[in-house]
C-alpha atoms as a PDB file:
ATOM      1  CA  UNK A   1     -40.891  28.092  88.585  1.00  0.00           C
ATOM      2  CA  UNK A   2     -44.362  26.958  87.277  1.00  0.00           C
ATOM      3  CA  UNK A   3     -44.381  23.894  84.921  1.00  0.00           C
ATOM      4  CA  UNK A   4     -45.909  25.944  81.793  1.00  0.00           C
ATOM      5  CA  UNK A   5     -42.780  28.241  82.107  1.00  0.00           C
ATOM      6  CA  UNK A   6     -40.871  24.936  82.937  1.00  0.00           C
ATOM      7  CA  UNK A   7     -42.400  23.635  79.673  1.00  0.00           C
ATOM      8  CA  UNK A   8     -41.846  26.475  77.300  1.00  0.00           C
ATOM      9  CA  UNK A   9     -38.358  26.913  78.162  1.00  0.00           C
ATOM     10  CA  UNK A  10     -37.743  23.017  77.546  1.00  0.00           C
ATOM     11  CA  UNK A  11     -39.085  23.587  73.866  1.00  0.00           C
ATOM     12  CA  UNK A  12     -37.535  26.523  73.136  1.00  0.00           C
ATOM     13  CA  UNK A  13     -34.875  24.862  71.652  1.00  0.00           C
ATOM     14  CA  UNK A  14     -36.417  23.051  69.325  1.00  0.00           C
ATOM     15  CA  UNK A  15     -38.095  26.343  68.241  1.00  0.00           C
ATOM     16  CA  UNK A  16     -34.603  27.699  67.075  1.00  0.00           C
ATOM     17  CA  UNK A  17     -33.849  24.548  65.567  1.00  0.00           C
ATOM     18  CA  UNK A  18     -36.740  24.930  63.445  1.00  0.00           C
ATOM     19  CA  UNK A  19     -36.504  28.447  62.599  1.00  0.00           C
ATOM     20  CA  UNK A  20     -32.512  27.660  62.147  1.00  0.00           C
ATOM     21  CA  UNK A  21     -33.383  24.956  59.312  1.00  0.00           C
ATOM     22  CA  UNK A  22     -35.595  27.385  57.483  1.00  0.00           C
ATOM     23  CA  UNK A  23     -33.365  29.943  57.353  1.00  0.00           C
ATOM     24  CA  UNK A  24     -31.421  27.551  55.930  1.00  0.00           C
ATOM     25  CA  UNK A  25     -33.879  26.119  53.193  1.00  0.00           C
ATOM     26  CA  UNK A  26     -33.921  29.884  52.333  1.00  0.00           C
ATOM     27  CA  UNK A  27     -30.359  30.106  52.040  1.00  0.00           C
ATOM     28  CA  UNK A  28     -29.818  27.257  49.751  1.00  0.00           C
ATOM     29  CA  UNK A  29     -32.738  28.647  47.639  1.00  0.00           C
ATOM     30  CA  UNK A  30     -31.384  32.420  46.970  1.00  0.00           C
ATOM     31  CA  UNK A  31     -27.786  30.619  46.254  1.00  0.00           C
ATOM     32  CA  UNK A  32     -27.807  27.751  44.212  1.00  0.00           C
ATOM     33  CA  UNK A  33     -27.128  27.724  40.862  1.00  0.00           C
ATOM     34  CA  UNK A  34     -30.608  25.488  39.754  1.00  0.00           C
ATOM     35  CA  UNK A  35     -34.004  26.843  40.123  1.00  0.00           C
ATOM     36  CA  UNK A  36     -35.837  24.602  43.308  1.00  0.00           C
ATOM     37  CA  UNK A  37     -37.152  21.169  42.449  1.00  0.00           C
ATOM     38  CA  UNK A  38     -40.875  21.937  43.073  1.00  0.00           C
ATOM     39  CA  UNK A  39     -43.672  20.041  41.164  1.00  0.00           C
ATOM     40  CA  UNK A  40     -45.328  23.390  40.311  1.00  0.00           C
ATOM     41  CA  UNK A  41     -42.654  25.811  40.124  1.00  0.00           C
ATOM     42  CA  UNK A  42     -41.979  26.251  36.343  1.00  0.00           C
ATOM     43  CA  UNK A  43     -45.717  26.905  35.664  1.00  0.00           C
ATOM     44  CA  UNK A  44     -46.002  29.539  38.819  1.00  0.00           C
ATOM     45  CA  UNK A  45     -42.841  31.317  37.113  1.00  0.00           C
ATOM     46  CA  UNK A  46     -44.422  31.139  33.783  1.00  0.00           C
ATOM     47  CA  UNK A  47     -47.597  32.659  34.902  1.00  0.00           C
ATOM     48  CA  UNK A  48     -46.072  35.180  37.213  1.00  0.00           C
ATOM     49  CA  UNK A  49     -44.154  36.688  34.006  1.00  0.00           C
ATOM     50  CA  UNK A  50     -46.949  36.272  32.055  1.00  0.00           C
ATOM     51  CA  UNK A  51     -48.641  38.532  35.045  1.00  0.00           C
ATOM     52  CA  UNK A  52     -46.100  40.716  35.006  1.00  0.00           C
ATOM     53  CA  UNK A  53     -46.239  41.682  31.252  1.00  0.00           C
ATOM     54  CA  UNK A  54     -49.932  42.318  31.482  1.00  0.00           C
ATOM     55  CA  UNK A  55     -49.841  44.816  34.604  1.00  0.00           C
ATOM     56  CA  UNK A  56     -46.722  46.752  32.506  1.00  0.00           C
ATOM     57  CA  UNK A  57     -48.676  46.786  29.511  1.00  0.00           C
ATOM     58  CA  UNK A  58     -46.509  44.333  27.820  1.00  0.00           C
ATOM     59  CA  UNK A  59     -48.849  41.290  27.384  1.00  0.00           C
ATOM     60  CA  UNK A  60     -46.822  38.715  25.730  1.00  0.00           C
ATOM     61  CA  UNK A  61     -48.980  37.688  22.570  1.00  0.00           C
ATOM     62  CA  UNK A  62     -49.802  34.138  21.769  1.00  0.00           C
ATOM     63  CA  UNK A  63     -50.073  33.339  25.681  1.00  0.00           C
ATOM     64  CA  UNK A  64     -52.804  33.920  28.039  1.00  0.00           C
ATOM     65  CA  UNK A  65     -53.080  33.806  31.944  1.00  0.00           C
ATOM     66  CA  UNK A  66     -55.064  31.033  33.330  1.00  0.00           C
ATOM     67  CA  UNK A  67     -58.951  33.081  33.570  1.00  0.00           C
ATOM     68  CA  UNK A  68     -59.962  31.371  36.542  1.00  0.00           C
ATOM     69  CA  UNK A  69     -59.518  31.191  40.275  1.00  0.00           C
ATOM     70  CA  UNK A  70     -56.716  28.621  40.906  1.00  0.00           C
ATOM     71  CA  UNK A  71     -55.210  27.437  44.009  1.00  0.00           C
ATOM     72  CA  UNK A  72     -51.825  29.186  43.097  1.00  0.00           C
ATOM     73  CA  UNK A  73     -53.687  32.726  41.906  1.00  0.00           C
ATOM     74  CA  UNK A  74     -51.591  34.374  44.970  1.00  0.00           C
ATOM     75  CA  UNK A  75     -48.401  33.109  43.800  1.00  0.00           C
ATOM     76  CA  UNK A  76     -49.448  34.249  40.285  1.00  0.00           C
ATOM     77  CA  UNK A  77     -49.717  37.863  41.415  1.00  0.00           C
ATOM     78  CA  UNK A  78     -47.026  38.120  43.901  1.00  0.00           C
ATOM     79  CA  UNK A  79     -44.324  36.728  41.290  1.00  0.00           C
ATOM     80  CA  UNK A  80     -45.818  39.056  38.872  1.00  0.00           C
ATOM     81  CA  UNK A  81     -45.663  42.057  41.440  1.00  0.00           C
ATOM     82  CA  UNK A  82     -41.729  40.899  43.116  1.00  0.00           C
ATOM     83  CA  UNK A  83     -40.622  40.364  39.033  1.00  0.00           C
ATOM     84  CA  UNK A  84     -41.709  44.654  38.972  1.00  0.00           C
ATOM     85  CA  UNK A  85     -38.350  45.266  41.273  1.00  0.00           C
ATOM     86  CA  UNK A  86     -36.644  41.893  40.952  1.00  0.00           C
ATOM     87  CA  UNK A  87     -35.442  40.066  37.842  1.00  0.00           C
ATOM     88  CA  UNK A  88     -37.809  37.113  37.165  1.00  0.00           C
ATOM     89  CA  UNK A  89     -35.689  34.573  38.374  1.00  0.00           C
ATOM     90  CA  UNK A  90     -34.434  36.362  41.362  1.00  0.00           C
ATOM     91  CA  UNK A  91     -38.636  37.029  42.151  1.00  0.00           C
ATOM     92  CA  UNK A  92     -38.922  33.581  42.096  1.00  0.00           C
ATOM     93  CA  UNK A  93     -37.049  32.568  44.599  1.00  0.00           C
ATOM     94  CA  UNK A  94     -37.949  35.501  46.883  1.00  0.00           C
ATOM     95  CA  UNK A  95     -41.222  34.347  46.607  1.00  0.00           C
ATOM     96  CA  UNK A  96     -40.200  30.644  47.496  1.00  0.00           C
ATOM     97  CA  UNK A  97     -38.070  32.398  50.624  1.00  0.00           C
ATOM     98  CA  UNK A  98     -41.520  34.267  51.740  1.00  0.00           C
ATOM     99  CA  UNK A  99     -43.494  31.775  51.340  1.00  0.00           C
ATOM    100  CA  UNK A 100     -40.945  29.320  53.496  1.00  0.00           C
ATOM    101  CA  UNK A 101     -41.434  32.301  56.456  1.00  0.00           C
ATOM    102  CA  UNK A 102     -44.927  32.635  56.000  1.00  0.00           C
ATOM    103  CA  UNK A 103     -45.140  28.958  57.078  1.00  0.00           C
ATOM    104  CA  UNK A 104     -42.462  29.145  59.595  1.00  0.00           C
ATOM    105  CA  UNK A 105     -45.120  31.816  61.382  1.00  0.00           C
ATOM    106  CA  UNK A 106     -48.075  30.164  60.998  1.00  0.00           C
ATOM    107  CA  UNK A 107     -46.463  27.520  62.304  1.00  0.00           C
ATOM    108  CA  UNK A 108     -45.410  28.852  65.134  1.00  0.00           C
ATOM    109  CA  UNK A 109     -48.495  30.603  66.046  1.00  0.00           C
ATOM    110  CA  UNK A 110     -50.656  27.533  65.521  1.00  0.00           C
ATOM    111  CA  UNK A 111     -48.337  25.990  68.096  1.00  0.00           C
ATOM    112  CA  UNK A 112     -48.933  28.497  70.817  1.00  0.00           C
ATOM    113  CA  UNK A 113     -52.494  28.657  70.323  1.00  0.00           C
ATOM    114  CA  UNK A 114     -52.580  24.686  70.872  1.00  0.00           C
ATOM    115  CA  UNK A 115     -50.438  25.003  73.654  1.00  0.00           C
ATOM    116  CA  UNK A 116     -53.135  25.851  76.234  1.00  0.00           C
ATOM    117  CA  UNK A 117     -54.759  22.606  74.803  1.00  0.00           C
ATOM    118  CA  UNK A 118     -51.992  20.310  75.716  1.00  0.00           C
ATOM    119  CA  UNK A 119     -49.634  19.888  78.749  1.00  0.00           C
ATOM    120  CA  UNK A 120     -46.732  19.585  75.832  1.00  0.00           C
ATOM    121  CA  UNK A 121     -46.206  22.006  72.577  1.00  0.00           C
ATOM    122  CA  UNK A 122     -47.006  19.952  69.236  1.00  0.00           C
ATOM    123  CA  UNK A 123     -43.273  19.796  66.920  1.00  0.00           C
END
């Protein structure tokens, strides 16, 4: 047995663990009874519904998007597309749940592209 396969299967665990506590984090989000206790996540919800009326053709009036590029633009549009099939509250925390496994991969591919780097994977 070579040491890289040596090495890989040593970590492996630690790979489900991680994966295992997401899935978890995801869990607890779709289930409890309060919305998530993120800094930003009443404004992304606001804006996403305010998205979501304008693509319908149901512009809420009195309130306007945000007209400029902002760091949470995507989240704007994907809450306003998920709240199309999804309740707006449910959309929310979809799009809390994707973004969670979103991470998780990039995560887990910045780790195995940094592996070649290092005689140990980063975690």
């Amino acid at each position: 047995m070579s040491s890289n396969n040596a090495a890989g299967s040593t970590h492996r665990p630690a790979w489900l663990y991680f994966i295992a506590v997401m899935l978890a984090y995801a869990v607890v989000i779709l289930t409890a009874k309060t919305p998530p206790h993120l800094l930003d996540y009443p404004d992304w919800v606001y804006q996403g519904v305010l998205f979501h009326g304008v693509i319908t053709g149901h512009p809420f009036s009195g309130y306007s998007l945000k007209p400029y590029p902002v760091p949470n633009s995507l989240t704007t549009v994907g809450l306003g597309l998920l709240d199309t099939i999804f309740s707006w509250q449910v959309a929310a925390r979809l799009w809390i749940c994707l973004y969670l496994a979103l991470a998780t991969f990039a995560t887990l591919m910045l780790s195995r592209s940094l592996a070649p780097l290092h005689s140990r994977v980063i975690i």
